[in-house]
C-alpha atoms as a PDB file:
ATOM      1  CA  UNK A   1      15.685  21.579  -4.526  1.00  0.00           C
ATOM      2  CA  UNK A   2      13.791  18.405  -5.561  1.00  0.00           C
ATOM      3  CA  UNK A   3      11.640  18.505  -2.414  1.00  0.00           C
ATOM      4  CA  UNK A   4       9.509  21.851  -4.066  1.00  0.00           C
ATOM      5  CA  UNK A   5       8.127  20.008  -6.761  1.00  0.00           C
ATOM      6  CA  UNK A   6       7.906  16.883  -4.247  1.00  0.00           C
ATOM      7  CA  UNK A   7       5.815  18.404  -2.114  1.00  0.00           C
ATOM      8  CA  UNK A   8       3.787  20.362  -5.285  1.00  0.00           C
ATOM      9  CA  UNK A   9       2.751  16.443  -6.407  1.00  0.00           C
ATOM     10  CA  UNK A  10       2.000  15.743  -3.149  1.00  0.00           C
ATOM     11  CA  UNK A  11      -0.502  18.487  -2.384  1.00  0.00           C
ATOM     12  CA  UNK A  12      -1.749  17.545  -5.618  1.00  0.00           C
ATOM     13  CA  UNK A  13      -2.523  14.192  -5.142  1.00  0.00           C
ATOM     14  CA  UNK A  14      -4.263  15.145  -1.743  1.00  0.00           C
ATOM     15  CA  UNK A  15      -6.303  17.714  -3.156  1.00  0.00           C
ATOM     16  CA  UNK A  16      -7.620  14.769  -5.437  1.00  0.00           C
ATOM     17  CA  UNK A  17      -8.409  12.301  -3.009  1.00  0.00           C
ATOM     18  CA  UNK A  18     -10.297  15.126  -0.867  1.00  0.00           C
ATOM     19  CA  UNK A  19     -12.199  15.426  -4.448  1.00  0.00           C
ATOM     20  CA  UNK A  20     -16.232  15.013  -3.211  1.00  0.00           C
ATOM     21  CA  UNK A  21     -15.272  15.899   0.121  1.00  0.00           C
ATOM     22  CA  UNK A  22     -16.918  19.215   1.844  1.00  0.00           C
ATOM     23  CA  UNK A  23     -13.324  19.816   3.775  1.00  0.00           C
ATOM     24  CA  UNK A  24     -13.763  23.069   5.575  1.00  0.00           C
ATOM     25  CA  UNK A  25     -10.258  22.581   7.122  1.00  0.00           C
ATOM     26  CA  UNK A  26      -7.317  20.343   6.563  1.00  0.00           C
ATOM     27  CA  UNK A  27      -5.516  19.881  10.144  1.00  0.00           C
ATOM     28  CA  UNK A  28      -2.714  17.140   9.313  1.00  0.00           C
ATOM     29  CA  UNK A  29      -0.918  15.747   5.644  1.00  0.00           C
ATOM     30  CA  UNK A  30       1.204  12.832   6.905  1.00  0.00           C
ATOM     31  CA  UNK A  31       4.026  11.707   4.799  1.00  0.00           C
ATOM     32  CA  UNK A  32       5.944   8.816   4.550  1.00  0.00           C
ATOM     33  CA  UNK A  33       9.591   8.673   3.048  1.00  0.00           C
ATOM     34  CA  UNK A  34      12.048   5.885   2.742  1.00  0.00           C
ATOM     35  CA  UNK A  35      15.652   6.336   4.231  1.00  0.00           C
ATOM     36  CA  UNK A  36      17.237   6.170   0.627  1.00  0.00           C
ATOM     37  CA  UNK A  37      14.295   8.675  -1.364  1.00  0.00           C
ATOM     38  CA  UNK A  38      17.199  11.410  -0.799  1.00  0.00           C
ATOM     39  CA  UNK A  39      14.581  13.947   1.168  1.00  0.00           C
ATOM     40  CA  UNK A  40      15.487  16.635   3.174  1.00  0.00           C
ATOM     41  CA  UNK A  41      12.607  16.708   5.772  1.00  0.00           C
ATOM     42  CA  UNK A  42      13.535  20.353   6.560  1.00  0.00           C
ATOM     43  CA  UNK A  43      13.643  21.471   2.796  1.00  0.00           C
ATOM     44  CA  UNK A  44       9.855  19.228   2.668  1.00  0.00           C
ATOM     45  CA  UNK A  45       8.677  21.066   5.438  1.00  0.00           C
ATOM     46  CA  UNK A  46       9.824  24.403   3.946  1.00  0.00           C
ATOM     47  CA  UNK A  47       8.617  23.402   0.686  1.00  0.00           C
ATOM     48  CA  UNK A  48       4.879  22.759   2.248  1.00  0.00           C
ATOM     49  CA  UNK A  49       4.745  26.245   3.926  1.00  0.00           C
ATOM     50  CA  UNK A  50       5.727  27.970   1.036  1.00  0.00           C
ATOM     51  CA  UNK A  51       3.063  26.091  -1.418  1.00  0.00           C
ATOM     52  CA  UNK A  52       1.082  25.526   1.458  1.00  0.00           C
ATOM     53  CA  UNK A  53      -2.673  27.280  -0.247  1.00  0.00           C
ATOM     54  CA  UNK A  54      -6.211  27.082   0.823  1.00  0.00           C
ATOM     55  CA  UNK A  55      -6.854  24.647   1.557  1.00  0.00           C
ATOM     56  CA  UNK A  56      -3.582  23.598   2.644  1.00  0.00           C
ATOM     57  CA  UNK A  57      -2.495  26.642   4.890  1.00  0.00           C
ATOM     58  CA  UNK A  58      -2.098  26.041   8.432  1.00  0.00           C
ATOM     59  CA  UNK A  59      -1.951  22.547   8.433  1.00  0.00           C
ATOM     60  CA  UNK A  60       0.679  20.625   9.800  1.00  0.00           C
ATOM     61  CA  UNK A  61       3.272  18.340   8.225  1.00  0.00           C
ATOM     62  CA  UNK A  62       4.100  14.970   9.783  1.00  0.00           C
ATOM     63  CA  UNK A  63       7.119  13.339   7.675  1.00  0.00           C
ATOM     64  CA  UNK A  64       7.874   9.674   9.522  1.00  0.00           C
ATOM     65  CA  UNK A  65      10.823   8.076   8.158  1.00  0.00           C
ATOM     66  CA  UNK A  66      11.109   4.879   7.067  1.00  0.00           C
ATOM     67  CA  UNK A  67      13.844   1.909   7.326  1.00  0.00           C
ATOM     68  CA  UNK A  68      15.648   0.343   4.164  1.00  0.00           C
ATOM     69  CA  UNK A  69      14.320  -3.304   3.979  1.00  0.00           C
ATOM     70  CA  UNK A  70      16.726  -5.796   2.504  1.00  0.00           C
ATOM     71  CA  UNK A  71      17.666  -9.261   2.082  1.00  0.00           C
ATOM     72  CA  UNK A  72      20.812 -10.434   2.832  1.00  0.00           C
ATOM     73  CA  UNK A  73      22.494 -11.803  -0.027  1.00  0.00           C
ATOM     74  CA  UNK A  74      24.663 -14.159   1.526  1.00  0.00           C
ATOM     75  CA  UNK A  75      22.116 -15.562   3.997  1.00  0.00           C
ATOM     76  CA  UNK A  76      19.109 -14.726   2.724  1.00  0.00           C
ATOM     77  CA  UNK A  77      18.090 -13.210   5.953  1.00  0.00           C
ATOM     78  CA  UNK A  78      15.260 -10.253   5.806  1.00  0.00           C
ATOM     79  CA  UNK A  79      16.113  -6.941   7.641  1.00  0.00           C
ATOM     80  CA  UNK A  80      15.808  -3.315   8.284  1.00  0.00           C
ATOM     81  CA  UNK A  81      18.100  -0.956   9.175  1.00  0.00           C
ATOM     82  CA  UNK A  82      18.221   3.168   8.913  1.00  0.00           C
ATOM     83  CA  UNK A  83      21.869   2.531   8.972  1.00  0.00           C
ATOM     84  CA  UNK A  84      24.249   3.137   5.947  1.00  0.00           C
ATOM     85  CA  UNK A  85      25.960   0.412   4.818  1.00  0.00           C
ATOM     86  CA  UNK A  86      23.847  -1.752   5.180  1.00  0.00           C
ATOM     87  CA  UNK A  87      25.236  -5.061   7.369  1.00  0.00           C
ATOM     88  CA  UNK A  88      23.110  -8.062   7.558  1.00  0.00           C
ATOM     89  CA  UNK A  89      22.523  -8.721  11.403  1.00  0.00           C
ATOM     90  CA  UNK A  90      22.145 -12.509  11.200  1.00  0.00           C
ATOM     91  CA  UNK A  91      25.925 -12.692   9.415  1.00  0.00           C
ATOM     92  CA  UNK A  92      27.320  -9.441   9.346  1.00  0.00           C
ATOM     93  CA  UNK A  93      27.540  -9.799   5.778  1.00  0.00           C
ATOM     94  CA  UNK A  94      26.924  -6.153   3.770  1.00  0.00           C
ATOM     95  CA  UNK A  95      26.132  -8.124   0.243  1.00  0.00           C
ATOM     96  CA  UNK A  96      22.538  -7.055   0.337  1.00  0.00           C
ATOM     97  CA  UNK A  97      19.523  -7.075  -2.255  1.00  0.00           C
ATOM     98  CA  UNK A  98      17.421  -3.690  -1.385  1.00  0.00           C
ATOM     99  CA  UNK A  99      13.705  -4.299  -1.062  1.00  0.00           C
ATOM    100  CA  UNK A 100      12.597  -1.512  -0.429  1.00  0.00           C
ATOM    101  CA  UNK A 101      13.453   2.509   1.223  1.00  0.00           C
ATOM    102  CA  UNK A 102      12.920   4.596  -1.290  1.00  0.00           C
ATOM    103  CA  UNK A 103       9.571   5.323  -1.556  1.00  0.00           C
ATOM    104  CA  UNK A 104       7.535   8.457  -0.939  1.00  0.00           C
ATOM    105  CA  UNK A 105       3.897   8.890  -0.047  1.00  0.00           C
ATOM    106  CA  UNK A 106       1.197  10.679   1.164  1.00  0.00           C
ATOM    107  CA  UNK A 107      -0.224   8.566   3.849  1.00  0.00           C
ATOM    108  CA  UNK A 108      -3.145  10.211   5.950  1.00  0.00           C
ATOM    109  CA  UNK A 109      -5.178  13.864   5.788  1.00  0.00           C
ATOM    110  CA  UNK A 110      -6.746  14.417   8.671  1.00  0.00           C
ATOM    111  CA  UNK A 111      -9.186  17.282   7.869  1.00  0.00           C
ATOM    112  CA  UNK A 112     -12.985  18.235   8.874  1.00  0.00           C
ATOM    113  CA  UNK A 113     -15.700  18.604   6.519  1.00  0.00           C
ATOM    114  CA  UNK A 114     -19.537  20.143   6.234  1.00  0.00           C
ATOM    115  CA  UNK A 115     -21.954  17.766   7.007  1.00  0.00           C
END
């Protein structure tokens, strides 16, 4: 189950950009994952509550999906789709350069903090 130490890098990476922060409680991680990173939102979610420490416990996790962007490789037409294969919608073509969908990230923490 890749989405374990996903979701271990993750918290890591937000634990360093709340570095110099007094966080007294982390509410919300937001993560976003392209259609084609191979992620399980259910195994991410289960992954977060099980790693899930101070100060990490109790907060939620918001995974958004996100569309495969491509170019069209007949046409040269730009698109996005969530659909598998991918068929160009200006020609109907399915000859198609990936730009991008794989990706994951760790977009927003919304947390409070000691002032």
């Amino acid at each position: 189950m890749h989405e374990a130490s996903l979701m271990e890098n993750l918290l890591t990476i937000a634990e360093e950009s709340l570095s110099g922060y007094n966080v007294t409680k982390i509410n919300c991680l937001t993560i976003k994952a392209g259609r084609l990173a191979n992620i399980l939102p259910d195994a991410l979610v289960f992954a977060f509550q099980s790693l899930a420490e101070a100060p990490f416990a109790g907060a939620r996790l918001e995974i958004e999906v996100l569309p495969i962007t491509a170019r069209c490789l007949d046409c040269g037409a730009e698109y996005q789709s969530m659909d598998i294969p991918l068929v160009c919608p200006d020609c109907g073509s399915n000859m198609a350069a990936i730009i991008s969908g794989s990706e994951v990230y760790l977009d927003s923490i919304d947390f409070e903090q000691e002032e």
